[in-house]
PDB file of N, CA and C in Angstrom:
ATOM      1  N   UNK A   1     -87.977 139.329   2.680  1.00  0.00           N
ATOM      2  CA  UNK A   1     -88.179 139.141   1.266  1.00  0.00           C
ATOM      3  C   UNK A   1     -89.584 138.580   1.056  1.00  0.00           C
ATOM      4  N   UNK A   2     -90.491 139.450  -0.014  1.00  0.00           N
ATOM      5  CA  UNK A   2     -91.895 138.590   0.024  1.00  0.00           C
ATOM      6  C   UNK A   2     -91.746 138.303  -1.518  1.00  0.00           C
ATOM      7  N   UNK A   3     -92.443 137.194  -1.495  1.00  0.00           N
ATOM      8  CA  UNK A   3     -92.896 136.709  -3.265  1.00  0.00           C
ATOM      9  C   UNK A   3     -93.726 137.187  -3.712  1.00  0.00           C
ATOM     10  N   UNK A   4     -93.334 137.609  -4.772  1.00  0.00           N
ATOM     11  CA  UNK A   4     -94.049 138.209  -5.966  1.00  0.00           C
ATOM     12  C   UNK A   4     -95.759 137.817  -5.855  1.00  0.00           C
ATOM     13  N   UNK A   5     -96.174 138.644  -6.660  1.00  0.00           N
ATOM     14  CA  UNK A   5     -97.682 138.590  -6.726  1.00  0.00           C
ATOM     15  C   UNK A   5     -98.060 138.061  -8.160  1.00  0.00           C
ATOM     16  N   UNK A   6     -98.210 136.988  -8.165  1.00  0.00           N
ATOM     17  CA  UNK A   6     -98.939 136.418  -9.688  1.00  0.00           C
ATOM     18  C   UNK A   6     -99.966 135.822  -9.736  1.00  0.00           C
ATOM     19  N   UNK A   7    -100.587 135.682 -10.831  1.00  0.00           N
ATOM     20  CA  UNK A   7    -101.953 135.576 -11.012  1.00  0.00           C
ATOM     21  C   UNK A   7    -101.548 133.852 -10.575  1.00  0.00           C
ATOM     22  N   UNK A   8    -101.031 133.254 -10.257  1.00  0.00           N
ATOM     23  CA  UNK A   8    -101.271 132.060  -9.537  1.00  0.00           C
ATOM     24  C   UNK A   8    -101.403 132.044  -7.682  1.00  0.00           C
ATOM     25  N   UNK A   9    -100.324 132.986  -7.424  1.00  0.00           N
ATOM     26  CA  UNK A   9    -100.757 132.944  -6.212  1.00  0.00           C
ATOM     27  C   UNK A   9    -101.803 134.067  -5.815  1.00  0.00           C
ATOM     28  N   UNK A  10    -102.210 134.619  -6.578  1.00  0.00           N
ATOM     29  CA  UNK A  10    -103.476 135.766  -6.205  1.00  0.00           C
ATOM     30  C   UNK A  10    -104.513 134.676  -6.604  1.00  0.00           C
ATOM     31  N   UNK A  11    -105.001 133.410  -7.180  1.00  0.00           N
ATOM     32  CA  UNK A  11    -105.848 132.811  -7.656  1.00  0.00           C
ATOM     33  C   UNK A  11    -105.990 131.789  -5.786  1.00  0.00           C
ATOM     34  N   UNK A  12    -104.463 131.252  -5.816  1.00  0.00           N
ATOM     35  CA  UNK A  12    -104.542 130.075  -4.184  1.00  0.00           C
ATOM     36  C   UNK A  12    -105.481 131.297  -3.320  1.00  0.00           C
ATOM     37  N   UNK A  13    -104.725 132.283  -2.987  1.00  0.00           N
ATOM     38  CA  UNK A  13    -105.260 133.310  -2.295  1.00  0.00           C
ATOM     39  C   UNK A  13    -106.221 133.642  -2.303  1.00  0.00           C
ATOM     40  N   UNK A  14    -107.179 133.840  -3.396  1.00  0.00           N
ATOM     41  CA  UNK A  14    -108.926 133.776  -3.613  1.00  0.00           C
ATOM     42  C   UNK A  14    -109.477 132.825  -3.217  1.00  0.00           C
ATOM     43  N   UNK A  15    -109.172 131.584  -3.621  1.00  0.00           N
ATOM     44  CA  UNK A  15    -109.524 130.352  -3.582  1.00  0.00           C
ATOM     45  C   UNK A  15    -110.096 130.253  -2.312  1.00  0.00           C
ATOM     46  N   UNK A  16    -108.815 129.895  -1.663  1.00  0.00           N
ATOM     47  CA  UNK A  16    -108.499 129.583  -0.058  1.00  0.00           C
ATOM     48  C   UNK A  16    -109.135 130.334   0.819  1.00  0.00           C
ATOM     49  N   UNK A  17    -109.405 131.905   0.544  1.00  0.00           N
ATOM     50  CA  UNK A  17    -110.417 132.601   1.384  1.00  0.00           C
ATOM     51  C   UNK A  17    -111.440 132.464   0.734  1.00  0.00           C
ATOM     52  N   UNK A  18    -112.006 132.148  -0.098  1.00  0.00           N
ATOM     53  CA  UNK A  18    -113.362 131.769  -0.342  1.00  0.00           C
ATOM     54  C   UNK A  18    -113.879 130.413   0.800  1.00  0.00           C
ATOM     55  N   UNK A  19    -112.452 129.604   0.138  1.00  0.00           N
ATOM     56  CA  UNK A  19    -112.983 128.103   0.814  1.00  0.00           C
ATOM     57  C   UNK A  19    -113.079 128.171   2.227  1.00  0.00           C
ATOM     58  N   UNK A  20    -112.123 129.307   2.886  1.00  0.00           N
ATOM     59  CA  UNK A  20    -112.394 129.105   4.501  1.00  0.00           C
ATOM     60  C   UNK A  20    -113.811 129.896   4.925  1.00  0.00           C
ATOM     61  N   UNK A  21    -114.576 130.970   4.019  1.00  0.00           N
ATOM     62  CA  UNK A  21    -115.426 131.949   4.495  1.00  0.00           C
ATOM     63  C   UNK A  21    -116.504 130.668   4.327  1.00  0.00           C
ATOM     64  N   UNK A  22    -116.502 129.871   3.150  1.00  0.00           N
ATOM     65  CA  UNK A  22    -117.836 129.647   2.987  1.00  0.00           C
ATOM     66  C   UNK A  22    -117.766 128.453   4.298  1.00  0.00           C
ATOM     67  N   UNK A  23    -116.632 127.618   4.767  1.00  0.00           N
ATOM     68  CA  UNK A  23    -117.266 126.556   5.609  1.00  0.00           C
ATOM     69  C   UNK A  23    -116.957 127.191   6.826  1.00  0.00           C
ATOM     70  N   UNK A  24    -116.770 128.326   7.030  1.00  0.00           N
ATOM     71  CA  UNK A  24    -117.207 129.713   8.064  1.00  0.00           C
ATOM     72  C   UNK A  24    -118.255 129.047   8.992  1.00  0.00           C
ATOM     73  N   UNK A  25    -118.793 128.821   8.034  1.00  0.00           N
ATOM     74  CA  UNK A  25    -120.734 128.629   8.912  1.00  0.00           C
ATOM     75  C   UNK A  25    -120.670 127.376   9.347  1.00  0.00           C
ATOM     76  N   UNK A  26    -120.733 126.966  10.440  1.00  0.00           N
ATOM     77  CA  UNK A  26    -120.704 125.874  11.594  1.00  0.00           C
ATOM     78  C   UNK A  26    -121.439 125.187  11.166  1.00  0.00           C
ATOM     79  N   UNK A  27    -122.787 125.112  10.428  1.00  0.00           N
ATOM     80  CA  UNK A  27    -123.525 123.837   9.892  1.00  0.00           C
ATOM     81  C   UNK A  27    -122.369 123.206   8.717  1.00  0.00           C
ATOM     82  N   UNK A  28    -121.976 123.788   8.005  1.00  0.00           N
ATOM     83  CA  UNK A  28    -121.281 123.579   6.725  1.00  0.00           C
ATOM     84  C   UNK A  28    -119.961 122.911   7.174  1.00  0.00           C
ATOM     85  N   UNK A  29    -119.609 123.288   8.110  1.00  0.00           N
ATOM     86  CA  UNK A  29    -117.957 123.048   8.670  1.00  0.00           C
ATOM     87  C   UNK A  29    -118.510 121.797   9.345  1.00  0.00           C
ATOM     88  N   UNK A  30    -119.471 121.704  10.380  1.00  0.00           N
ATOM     89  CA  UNK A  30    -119.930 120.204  10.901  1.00  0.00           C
ATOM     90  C   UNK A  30    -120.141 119.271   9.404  1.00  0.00           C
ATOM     91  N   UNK A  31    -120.709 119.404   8.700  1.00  0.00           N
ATOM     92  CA  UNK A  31    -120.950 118.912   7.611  1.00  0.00           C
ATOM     93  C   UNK A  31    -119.999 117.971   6.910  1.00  0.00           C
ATOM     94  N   UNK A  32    -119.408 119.002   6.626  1.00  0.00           N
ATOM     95  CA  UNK A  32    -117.976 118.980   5.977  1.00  0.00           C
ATOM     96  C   UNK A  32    -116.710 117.821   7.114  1.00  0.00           C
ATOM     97  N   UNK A  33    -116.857 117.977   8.258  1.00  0.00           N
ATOM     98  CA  UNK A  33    -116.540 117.211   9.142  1.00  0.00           C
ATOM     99  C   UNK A  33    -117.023 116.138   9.419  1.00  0.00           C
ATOM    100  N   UNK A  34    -118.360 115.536   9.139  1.00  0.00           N
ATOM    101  CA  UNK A  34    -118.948 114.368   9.178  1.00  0.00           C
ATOM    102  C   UNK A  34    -118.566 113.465   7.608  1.00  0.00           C
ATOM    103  N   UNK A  35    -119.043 114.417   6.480  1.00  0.00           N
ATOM    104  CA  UNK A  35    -118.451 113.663   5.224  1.00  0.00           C
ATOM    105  C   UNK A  35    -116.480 113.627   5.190  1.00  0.00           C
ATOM    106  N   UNK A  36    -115.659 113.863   5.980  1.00  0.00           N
ATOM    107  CA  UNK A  36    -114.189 113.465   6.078  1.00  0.00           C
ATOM    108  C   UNK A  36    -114.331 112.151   6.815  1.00  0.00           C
ATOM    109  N   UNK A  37    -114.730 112.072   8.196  1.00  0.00           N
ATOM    110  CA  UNK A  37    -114.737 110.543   8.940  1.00  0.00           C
ATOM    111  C   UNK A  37    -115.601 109.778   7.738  1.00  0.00           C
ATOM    112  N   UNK A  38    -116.626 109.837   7.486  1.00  0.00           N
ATOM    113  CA  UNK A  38    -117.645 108.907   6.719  1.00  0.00           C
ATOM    114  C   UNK A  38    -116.483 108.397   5.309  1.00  0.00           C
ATOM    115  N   UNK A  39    -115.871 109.204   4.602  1.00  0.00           N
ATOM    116  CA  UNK A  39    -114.972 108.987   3.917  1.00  0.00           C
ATOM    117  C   UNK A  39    -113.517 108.549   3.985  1.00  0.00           C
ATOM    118  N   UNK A  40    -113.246 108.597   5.202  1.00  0.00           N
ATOM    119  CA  UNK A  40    -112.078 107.955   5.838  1.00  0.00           C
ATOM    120  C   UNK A  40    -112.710 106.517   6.391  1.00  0.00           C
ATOM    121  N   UNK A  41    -113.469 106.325   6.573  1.00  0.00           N
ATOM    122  CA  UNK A  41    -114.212 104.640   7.006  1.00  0.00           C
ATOM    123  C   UNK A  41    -114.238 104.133   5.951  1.00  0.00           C
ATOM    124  N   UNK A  42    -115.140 104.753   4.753  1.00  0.00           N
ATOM    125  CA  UNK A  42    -115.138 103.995   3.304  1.00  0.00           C
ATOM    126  C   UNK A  42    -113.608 103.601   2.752  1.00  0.00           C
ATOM    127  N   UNK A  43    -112.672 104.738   2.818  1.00  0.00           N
ATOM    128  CA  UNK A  43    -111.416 104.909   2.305  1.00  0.00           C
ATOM    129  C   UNK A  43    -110.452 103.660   2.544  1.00  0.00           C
ATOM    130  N   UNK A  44    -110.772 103.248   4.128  1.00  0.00           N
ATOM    131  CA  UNK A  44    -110.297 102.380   4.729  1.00  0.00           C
ATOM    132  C   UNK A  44    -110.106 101.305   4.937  1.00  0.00           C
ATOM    133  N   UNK A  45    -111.733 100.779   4.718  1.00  0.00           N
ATOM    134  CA  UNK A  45    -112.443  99.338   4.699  1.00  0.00           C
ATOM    135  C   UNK A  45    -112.143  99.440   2.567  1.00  0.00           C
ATOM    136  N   UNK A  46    -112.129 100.085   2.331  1.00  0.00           N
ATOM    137  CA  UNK A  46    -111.935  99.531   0.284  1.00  0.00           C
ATOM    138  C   UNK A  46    -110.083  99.378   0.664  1.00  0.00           C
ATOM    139  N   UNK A  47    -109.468  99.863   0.925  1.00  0.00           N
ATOM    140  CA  UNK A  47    -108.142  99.641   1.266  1.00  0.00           C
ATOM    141  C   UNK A  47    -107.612  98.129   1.451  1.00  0.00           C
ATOM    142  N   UNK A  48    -108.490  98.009   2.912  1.00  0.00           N
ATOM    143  CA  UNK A  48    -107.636  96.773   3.290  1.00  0.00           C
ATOM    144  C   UNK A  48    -108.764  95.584   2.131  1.00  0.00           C
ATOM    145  N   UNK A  49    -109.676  95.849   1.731  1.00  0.00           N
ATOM    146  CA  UNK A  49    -110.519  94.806   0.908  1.00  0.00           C
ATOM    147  C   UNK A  49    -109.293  94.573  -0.322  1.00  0.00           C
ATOM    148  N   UNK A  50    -109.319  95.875  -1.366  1.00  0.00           N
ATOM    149  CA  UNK A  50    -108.481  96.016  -2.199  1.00  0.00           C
ATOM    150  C   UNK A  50    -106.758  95.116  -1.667  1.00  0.00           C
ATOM    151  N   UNK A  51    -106.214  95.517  -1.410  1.00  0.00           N
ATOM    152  CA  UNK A  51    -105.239  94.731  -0.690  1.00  0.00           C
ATOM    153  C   UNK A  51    -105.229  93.481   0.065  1.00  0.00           C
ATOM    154  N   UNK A  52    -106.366  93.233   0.531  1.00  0.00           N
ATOM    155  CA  UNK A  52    -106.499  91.779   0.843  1.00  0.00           C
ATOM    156  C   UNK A  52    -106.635  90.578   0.158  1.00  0.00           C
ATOM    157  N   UNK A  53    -107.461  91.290  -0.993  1.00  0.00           N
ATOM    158  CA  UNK A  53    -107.455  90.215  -2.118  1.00  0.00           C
ATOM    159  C   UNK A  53    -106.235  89.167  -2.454  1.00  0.00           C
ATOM    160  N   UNK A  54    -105.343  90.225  -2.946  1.00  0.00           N
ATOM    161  CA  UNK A  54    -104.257  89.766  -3.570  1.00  0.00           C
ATOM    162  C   UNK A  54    -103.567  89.043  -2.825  1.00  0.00           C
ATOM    163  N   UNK A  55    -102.957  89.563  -1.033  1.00  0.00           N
ATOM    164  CA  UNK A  55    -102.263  89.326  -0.601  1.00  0.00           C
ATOM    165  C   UNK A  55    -100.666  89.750  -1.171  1.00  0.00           C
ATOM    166  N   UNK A  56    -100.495  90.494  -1.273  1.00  0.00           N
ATOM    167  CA  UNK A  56     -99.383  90.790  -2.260  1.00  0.00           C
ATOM    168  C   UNK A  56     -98.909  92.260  -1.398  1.00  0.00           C
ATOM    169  N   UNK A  57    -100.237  92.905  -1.467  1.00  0.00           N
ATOM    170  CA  UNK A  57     -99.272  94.242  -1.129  1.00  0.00           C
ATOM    171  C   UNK A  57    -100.019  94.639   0.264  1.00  0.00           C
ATOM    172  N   UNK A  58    -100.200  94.118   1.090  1.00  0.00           N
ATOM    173  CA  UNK A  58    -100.416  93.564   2.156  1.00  0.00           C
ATOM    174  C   UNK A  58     -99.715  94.598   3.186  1.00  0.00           C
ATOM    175  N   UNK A  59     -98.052  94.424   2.704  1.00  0.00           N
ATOM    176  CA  UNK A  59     -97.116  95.347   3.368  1.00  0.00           C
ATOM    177  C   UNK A  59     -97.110  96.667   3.063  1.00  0.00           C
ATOM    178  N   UNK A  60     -97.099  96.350   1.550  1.00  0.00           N
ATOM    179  CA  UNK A  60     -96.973  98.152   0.993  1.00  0.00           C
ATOM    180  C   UNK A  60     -98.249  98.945   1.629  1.00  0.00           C
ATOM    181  N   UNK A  61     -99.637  98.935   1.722  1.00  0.00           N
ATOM    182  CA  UNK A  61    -100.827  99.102   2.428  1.00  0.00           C
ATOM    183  C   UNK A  61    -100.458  99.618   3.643  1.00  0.00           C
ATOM    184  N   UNK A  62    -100.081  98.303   3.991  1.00  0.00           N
ATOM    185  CA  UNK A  62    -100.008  99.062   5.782  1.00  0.00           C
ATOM    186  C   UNK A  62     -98.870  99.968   5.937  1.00  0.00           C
ATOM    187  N   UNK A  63     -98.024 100.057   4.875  1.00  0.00           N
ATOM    188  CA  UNK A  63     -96.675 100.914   5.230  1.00  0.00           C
ATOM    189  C   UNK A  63     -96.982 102.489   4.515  1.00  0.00           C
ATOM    190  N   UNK A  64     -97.903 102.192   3.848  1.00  0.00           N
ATOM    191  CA  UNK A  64     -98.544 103.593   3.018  1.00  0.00           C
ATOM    192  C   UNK A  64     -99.592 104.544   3.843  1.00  0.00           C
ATOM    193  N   UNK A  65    -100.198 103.732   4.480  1.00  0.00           N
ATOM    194  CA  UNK A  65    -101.502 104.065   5.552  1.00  0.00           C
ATOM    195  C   UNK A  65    -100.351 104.365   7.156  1.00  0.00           C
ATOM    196  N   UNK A  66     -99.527 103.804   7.513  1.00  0.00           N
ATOM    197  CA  UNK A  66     -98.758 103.936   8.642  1.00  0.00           C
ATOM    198  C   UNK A  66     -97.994 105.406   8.385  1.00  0.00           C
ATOM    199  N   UNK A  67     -97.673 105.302   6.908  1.00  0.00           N
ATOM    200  CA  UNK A  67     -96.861 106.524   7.179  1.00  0.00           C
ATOM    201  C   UNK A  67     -97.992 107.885   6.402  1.00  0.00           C
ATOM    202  N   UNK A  68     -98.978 107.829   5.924  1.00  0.00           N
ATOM    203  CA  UNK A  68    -100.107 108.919   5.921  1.00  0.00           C
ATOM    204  C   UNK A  68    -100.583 109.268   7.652  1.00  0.00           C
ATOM    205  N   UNK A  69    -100.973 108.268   8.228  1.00  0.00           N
ATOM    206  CA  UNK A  69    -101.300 108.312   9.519  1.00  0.00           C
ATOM    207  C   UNK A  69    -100.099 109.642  10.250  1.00  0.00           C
ATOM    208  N   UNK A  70     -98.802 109.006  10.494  1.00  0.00           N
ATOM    209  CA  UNK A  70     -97.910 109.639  10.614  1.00  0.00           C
ATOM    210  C   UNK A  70     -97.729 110.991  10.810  1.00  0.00           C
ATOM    211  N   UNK A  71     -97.786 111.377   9.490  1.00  0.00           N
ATOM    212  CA  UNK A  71     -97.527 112.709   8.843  1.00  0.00           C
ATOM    213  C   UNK A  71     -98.390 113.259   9.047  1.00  0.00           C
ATOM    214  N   UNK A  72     -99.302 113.392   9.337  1.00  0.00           N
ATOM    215  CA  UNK A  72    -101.356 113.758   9.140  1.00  0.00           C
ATOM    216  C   UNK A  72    -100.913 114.105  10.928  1.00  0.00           C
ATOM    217  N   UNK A  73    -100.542 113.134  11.759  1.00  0.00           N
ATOM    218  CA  UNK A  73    -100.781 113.560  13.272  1.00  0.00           C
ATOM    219  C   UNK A  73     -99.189 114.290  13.271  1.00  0.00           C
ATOM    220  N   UNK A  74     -98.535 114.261  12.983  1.00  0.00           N
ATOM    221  CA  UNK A  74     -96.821 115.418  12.858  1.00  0.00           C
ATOM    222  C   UNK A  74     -97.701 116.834  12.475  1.00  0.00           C
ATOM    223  N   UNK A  75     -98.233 116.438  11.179  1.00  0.00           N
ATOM    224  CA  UNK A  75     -98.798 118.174  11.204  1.00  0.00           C
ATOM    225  C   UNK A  75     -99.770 118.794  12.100  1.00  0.00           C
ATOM    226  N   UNK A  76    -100.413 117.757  12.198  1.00  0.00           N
ATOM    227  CA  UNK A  76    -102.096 118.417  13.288  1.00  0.00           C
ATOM    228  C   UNK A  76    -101.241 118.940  14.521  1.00  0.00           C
ATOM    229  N   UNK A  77    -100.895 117.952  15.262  1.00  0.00           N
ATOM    230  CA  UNK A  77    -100.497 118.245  17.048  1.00  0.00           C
ATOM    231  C   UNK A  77     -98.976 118.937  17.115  1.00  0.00           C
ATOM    232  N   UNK A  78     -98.317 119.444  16.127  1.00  0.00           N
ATOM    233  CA  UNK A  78     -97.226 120.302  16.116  1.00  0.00           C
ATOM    234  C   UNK A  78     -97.608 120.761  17.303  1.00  0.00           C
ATOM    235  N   UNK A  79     -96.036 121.918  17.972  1.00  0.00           N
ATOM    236  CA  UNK A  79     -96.158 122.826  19.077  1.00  0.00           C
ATOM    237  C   UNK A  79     -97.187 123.735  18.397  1.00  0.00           C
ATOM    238  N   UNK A  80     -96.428 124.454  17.577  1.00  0.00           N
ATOM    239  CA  UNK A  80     -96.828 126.064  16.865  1.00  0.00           C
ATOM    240  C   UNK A  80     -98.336 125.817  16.407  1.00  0.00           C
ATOM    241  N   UNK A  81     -98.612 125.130  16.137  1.00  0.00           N
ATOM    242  CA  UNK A  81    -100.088 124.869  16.284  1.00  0.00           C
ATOM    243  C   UNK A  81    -101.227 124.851  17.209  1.00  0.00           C
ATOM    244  N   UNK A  82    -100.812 124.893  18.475  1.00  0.00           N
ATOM    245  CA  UNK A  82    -101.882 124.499  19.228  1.00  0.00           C
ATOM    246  C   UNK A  82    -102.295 126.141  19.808  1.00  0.00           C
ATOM    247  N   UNK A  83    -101.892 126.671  19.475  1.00  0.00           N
ATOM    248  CA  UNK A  83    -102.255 128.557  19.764  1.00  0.00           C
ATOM    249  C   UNK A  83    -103.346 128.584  19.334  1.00  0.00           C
ATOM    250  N   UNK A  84    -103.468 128.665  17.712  1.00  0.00           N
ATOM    251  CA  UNK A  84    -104.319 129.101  17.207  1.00  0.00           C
ATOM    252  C   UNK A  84    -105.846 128.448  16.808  1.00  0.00           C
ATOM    253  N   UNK A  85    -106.389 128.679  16.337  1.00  0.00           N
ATOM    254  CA  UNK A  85    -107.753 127.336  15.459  1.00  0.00           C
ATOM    255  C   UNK A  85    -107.177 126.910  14.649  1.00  0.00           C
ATOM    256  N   UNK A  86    -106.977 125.719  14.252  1.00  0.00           N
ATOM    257  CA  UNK A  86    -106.846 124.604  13.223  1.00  0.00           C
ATOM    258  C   UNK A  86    -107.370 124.678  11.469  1.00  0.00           C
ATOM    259  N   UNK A  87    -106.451 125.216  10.910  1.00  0.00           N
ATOM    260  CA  UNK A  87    -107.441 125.180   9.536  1.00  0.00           C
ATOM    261  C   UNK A  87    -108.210 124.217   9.197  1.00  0.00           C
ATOM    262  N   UNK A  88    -108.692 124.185   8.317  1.00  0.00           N
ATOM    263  CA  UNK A  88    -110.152 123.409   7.989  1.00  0.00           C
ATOM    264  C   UNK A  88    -109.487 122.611   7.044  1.00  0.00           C
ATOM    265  N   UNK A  89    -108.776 122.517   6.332  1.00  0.00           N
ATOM    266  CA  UNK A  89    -107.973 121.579   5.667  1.00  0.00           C
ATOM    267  C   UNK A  89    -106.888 120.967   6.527  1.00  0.00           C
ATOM    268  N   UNK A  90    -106.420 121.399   7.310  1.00  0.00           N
ATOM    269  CA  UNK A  90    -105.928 120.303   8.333  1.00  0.00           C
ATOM    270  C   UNK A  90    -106.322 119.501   9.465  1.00  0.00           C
ATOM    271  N   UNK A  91    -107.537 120.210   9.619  1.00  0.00           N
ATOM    272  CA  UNK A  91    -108.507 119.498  10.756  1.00  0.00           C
ATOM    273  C   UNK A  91    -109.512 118.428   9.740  1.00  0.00           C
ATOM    274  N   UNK A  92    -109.600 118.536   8.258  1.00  0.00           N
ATOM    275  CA  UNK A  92    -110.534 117.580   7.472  1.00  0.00           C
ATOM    276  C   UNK A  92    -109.574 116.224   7.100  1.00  0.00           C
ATOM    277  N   UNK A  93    -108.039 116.834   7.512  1.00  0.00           N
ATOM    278  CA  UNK A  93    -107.347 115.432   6.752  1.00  0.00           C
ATOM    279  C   UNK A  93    -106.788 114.647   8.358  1.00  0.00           C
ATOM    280  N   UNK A  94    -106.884 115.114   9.706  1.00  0.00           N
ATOM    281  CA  UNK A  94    -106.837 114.744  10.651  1.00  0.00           C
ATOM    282  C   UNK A  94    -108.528 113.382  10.831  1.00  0.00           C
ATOM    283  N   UNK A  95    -109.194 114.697  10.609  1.00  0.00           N
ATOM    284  CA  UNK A  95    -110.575 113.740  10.462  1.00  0.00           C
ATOM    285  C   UNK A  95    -110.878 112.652   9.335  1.00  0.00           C
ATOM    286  N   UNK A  96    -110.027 112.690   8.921  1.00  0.00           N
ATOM    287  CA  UNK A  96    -109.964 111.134   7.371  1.00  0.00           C
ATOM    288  C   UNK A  96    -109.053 110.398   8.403  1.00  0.00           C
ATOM    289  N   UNK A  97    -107.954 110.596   8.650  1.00  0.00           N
ATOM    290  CA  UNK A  97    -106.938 109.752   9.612  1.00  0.00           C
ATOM    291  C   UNK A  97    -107.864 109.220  10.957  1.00  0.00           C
ATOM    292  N   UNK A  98    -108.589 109.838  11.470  1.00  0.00           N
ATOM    293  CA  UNK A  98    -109.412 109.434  12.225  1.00  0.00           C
ATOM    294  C   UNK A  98    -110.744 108.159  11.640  1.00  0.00           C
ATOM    295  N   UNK A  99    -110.908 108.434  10.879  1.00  0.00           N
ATOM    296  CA  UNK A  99    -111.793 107.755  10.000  1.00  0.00           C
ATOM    297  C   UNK A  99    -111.076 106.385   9.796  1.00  0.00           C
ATOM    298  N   UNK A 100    -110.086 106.656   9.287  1.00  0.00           N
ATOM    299  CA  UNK A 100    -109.091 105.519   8.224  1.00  0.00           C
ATOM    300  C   UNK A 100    -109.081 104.464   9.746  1.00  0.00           C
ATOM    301  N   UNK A 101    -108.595 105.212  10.719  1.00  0.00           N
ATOM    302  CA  UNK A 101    -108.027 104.124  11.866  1.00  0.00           C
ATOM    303  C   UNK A 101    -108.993 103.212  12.378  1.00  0.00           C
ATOM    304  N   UNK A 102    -110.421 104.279  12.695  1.00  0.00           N
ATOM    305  CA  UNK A 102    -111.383 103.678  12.728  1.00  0.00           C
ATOM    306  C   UNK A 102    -111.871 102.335  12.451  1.00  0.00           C
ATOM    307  N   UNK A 103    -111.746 102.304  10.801  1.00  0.00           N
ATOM    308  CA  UNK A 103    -112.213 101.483  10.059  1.00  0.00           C
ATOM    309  C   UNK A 103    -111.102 100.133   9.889  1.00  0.00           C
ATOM    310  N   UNK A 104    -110.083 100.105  10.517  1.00  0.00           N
ATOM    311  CA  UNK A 104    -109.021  99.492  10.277  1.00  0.00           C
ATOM    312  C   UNK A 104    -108.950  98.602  11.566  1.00  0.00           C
ATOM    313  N   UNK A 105    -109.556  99.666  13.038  1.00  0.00           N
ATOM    314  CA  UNK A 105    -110.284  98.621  14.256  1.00  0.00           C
ATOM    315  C   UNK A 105    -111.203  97.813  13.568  1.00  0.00           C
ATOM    316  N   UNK A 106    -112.297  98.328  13.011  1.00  0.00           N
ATOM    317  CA  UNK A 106    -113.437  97.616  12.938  1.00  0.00           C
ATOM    318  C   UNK A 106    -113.257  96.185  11.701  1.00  0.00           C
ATOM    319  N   UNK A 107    -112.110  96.176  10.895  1.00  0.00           N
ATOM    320  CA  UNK A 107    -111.896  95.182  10.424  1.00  0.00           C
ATOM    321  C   UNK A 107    -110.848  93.943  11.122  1.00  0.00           C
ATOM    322  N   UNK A 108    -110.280  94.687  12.310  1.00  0.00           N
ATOM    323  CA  UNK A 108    -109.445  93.341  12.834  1.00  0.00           C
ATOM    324  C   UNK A 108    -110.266  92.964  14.222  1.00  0.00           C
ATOM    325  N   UNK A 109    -111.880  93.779  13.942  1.00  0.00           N
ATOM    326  CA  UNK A 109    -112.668  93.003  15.049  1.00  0.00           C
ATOM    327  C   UNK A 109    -113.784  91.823  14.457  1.00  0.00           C
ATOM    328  N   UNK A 110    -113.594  92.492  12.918  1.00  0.00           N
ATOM    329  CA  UNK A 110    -114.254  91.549  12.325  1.00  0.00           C
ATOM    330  C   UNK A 110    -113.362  90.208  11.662  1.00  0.00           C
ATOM    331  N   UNK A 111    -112.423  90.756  11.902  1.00  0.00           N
ATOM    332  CA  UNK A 111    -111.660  89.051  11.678  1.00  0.00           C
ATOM    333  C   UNK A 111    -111.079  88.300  12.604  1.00  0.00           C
ATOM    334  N   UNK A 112    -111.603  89.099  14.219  1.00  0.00           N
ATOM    335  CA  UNK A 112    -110.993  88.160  15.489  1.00  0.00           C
ATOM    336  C   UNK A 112    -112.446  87.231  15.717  1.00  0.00           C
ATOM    337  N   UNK A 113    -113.322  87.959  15.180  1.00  0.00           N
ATOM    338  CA  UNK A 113    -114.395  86.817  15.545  1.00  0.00           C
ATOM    339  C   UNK A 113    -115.248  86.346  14.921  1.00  0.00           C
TER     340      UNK A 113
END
């Protein structure tokens, strides 16, 4: 059984091959891969700042970021995945999770010493 053809999913379908042709090009895709970590460090360090303040949601934070983390490495390192190349939207939100963790060392090294 296939789904219908509508101008919404003929639009994802444009979209999405546009978006994979244009970061096609290995400068653009490195690119594009450096601004996900750089934005997963920022993302990370405003996180625990934002949340530290208060002290309040302290838990909810780490239980929101624990379970993004989670889900982000469930989808990347699946079996059925490792055949093929990695889309670029799942390898950019692997690379924010990479980022995020990053930045989450570098703040409990800055508060051990």
């Amino acid at each position: 059984m296939t789904m219908q053809r509508t101008r919404l999913s003929t639009l994802a379908n444009v979209t999405s091959s546009r978006f994979n042709s244009f970061f096609g090009n290995p400068w653009r895709r490195i690119s594009l891969q450096i601004i996900c970590v750089l934005f997963g460090v920022f993302s990370g360090q405003a996180i625990v700042t934002t949340a530290g303040q208060t002290a309040q949601w302290d838990v909810t934070a780490a239980g929101l970021l624990l379970l993004f983390t989670e889900a982000t490495s469930r989808i990347v390192y699946r079996k059925s995945s490792q055949a093929k190349p990695a889309p670029i939207l799942r390898e950019s939100f692997n690379l924010l999770k990479i980022g995020i963790t990053y930045s989450l060392f570098l703040e409990a090294f800055k508060i051990g010493s």
